[in-house]
Protein backbone atom coordinates (compact mmCIF):
# COMPACT_ATOMS: atom_id res chain seq x y z
CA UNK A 1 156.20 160.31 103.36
CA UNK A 2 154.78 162.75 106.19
CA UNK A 3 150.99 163.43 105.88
CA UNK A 4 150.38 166.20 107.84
CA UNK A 5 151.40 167.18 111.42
CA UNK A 6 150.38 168.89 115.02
CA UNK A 7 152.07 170.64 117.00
CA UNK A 8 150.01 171.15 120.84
CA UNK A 9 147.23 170.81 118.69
CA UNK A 10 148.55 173.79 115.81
CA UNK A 11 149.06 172.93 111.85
CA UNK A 12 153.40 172.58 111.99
CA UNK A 13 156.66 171.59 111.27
CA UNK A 14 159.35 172.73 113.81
CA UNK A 15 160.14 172.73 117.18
CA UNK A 16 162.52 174.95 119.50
CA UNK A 17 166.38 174.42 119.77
CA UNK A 18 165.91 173.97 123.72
CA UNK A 19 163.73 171.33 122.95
CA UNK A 20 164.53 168.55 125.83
CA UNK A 21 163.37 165.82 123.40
CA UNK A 22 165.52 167.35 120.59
CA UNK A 23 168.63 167.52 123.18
CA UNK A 24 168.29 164.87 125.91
CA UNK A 25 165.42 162.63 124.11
CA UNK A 26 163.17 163.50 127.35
CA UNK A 27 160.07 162.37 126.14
CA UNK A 28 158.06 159.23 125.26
CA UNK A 29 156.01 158.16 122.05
CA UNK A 30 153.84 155.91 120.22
CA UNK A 31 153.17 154.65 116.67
CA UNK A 32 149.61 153.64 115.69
CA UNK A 33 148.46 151.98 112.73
CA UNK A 34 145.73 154.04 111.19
CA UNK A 35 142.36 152.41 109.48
CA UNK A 36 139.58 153.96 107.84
CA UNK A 37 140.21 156.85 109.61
CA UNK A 38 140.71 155.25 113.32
CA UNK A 39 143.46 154.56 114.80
CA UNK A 40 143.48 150.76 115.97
CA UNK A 41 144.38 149.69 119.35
CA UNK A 42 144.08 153.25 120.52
CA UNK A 43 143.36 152.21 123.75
CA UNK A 44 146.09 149.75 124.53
CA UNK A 45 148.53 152.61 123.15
CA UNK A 46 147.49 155.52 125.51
CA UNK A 47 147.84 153.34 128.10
CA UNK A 48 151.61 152.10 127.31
CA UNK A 49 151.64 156.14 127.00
CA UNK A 50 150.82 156.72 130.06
CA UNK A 51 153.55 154.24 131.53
CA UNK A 52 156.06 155.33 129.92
CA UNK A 53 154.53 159.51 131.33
CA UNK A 54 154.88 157.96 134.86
CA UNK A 55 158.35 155.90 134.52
CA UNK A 56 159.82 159.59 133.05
CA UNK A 57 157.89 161.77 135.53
CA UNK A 58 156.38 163.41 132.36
CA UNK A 59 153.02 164.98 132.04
CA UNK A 60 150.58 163.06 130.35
CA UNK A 61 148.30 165.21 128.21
CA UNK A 62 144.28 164.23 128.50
CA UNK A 63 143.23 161.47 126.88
CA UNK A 64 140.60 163.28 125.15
CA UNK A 65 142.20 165.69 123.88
CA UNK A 66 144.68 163.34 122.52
CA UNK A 67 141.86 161.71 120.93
CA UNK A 68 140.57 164.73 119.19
CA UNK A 69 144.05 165.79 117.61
CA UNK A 70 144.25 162.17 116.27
CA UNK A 71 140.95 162.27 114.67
CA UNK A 72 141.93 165.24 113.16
CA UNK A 73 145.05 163.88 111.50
CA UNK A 74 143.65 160.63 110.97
CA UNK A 75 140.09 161.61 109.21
CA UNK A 76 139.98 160.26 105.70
CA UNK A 77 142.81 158.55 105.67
CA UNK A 78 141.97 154.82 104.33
CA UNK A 79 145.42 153.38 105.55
CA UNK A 80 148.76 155.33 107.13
CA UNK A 81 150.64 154.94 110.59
CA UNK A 82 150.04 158.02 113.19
CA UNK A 83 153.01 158.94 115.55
CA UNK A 84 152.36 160.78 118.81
CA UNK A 85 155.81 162.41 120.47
CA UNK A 86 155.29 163.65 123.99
CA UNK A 87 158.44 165.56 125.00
CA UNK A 88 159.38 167.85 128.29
CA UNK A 89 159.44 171.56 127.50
CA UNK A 90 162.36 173.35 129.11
CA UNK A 91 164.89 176.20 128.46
CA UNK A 92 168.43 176.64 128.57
CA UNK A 93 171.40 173.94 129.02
CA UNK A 94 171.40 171.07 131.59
CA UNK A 95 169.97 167.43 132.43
CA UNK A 96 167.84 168.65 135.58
CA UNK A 97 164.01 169.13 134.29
CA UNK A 98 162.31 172.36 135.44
CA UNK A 99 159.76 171.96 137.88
CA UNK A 100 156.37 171.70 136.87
CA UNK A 101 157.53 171.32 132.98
CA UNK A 102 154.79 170.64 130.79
CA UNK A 103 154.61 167.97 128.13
CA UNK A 104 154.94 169.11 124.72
CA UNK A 105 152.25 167.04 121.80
CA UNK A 106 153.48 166.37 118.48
CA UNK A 107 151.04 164.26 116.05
CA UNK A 108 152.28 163.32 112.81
CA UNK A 109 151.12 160.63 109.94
CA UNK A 110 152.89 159.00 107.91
CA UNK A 111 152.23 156.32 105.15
CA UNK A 112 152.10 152.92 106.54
CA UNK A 113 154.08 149.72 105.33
CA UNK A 114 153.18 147.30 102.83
CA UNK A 115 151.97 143.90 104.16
CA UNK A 116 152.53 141.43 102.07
CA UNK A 117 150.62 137.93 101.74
CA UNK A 118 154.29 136.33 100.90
CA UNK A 119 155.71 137.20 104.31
CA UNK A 120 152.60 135.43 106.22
CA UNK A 121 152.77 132.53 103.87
CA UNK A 122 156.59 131.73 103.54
CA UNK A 123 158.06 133.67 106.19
CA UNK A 124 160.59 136.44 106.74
CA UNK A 125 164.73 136.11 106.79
CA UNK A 126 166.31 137.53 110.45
CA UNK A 127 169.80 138.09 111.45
CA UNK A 128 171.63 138.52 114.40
CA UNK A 129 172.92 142.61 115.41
CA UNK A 130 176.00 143.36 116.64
CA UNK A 131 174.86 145.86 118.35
CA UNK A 132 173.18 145.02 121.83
CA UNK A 133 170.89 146.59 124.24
CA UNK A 134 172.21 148.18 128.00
CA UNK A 135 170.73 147.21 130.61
CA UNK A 136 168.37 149.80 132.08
CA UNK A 137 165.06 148.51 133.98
CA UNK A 138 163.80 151.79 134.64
CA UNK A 139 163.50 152.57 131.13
CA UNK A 140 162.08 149.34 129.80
CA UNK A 141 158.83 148.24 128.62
CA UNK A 142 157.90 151.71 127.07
CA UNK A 143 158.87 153.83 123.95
CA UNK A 144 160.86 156.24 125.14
CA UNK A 145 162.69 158.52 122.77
CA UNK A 146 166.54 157.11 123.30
CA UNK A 147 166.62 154.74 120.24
CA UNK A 148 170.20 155.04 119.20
CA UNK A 149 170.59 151.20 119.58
CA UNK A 150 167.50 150.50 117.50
CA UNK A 151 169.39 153.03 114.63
CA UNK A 152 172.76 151.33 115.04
CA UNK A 153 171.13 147.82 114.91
CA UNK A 154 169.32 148.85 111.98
CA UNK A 155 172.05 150.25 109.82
CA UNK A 156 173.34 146.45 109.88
CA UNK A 157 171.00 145.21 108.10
CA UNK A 158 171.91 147.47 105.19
CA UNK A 159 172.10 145.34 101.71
CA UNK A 160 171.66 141.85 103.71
CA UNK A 161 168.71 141.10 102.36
CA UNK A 162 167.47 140.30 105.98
CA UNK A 163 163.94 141.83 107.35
CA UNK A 164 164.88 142.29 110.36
CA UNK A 165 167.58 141.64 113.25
CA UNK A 166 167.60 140.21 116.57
CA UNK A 167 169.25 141.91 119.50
CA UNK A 168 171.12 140.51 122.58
CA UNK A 169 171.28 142.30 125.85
CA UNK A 170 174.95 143.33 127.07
CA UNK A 171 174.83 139.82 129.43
CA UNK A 172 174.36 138.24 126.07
CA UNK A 173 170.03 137.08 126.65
CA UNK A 174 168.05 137.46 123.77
CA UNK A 175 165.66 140.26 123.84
CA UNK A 176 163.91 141.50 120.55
CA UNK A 177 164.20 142.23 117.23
CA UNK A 178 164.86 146.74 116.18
CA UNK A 179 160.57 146.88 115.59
CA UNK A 180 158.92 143.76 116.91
CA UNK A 181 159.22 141.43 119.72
CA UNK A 182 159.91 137.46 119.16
CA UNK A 183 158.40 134.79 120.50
CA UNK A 184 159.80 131.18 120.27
CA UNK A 185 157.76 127.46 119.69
CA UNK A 186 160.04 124.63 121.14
CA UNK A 187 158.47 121.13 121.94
CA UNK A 188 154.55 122.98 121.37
CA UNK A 189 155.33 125.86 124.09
CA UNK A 190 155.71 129.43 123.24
CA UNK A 191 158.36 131.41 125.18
CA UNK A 192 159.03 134.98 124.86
CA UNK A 193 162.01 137.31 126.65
CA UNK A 194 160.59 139.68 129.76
CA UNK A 195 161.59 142.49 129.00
CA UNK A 196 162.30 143.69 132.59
CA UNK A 197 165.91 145.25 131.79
CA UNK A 198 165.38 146.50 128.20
CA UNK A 199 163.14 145.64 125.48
CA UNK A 200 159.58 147.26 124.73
CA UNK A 201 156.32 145.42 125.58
CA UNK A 202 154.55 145.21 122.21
CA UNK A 203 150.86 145.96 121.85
CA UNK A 204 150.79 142.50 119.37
CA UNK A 205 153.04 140.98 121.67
CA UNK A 206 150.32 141.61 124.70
CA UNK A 207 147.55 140.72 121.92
CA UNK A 208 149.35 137.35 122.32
CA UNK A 209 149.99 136.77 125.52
CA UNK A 210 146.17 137.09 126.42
CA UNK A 211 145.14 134.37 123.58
CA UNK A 212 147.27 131.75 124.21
CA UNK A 213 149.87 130.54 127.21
CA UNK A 214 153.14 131.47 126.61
CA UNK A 215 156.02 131.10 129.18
CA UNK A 216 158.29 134.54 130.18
CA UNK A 217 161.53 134.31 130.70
CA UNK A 218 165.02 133.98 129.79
CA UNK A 219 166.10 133.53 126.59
CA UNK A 220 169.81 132.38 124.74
CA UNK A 221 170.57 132.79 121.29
CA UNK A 222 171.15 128.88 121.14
CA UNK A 223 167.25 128.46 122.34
CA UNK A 224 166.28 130.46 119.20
CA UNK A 225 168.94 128.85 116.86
CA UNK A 226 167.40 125.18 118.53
CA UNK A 227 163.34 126.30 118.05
CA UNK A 228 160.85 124.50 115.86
CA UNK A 229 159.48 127.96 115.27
CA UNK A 230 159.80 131.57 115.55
CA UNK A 231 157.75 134.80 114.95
CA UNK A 232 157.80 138.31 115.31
CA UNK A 233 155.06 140.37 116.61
CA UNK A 234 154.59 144.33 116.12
CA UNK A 235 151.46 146.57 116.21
CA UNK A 236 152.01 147.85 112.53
CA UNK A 237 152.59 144.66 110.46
CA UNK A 238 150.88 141.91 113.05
CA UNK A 239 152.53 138.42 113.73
CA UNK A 240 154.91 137.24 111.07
CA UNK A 241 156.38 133.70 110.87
CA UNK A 242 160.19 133.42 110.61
CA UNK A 243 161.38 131.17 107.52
CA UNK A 244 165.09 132.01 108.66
CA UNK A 245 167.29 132.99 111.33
CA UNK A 246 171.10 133.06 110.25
CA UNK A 247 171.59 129.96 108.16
CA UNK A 248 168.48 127.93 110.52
CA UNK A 249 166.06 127.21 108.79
CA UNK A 250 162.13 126.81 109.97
CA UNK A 251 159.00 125.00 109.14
CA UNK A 252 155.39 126.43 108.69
CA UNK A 253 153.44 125.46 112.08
CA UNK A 254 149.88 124.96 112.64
CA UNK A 255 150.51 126.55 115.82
CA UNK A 256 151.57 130.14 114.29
CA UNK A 257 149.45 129.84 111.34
CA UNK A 258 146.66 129.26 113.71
CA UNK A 259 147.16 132.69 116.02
CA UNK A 260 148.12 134.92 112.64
CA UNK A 261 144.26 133.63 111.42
CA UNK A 262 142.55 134.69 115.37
CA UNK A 263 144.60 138.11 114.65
CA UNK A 264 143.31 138.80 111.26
CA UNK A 265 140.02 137.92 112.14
CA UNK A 266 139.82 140.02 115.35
CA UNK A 267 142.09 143.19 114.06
CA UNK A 268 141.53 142.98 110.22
CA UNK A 269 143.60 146.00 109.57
CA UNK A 270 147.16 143.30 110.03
CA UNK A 271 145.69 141.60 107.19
CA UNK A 272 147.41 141.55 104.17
CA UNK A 273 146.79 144.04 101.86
CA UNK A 274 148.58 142.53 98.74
């Protein structure tokens, strides 16, 4: 359910056919969980924004004016998710950008998922996709607007009863799930994938990385399958253990239970709310 939307900072609901996001998905974007009015980890957001602005060559809008449109949206709101769309304007047909192109805003909320205290407790079922991620370091790390892989990926889990789904890269390394990275405990050490090909650098999954050492590198779908642990991280539903992967099965660790506790206590809004 869409709550309300802005469009360069006007009450709307369309954009133009030459749109270059609409055609080309030339643009870059965030989703922001919303709490008592504020978005959280607003902050850490702009600034994968403005990475992702630099990678495409695309104009980042000020920061406070950015600010202002979200308070706007977000006022009163006791819980949704906020979604900011930055996309190149342009005219006509073709792939070359016009010089000087501005960035178009579009702000929209939306109502946020459910997080459940059974998911935290006993864990949530993953599968492996099919469908795998090219190769492409000049577009990794940030949300940019291409996410036809994410769609095909999720359309697999369709009536599996599975949460979510783990993709491989096209060399076969394991890389992250459609929404949320994953992060492995083998033998008391957390690893996580790098991301440096594909993949998005989470705002939870950099939440983690700055509380607790965790080792960045490659990953194989036999060193998840082989784990004493996994989770998923994501800046809308927190960290959330892993109870299955496929037919492997995992135990609760003190480890994981530990960081999901720090989380809650420092972001409250990723508690459960049922």
């Amino acid at each position: 359910m869409r709550l309300g939307v802005l469009i360069d900072g006007e009450a709307g609901d369309s954009i133009e056919v030459g749109n270059r996001g609409f055609n080309y998905g030339d643009g870059a974007f965030e989703t922001v969980l919303v709490q008592d009015g504020r978005p959280v980890w607003w902050g850490e957001h702009l600034a994968r924004l403005r990475r992702g602005c630099e990678a495409l060559g695309l104009r980042m809008p000020d920061a406070d004016l950015l600010e202002y449109e979200a308070e706007q949206l977000c006022a009163d709101q006791a819980r949704a998710v906020l979604k900011i769309v930055l996309t190149r304007t342009g005219h006509g047909r073709g792939y070359a950008p016009e010089p000087g192109a501005r960035s178009q805003r579009v702000l929209s909320l939306h109502a946020a998922p459910p997080l459940l205290g059974s998911d935290y407790v006993e864990g949530v079922t993953l599968r492996w996709c099919e469908t795998r991620l090219a190769l492409q370091p000049r577009l990794a790390g940030f949300k940019h607007l291409n996410r036809l892989e994410q769609v095909l990926a999720r359309d697999e889990l369709a009536n599996t009863g599975a949460f979510e789904g783990l993709m491989l890269d096209t060399t076969g390394r394991a890389v992250c799930a459609t929404a949320a990275n994953v992060f492995v405990l083998a033998h008391g050490r957390l690893r996580t994938p790098a991301l440096r090909a594909c993949g998005i650098a989470g705002i939870c999954r950099d939440w983690v990385l700055t509380r607790t050492d965790v080792e960045i590198g490659e990953l194989l779908p036999q060193d998840l399958e082989r784990a004493d642990a996994l989770f998923l991280s994501s800046s809308l539903r927190g960290i959330l253990p892993v109870a299955r992967l496929g037919t492997r099965r995992y135990r609760p660790q003190p480890l994981i239970a530990g960081l999901i506790a720090q989380l809650w206590n420092e972001v409250p809004a990723l508690a459960p709310q049922a």
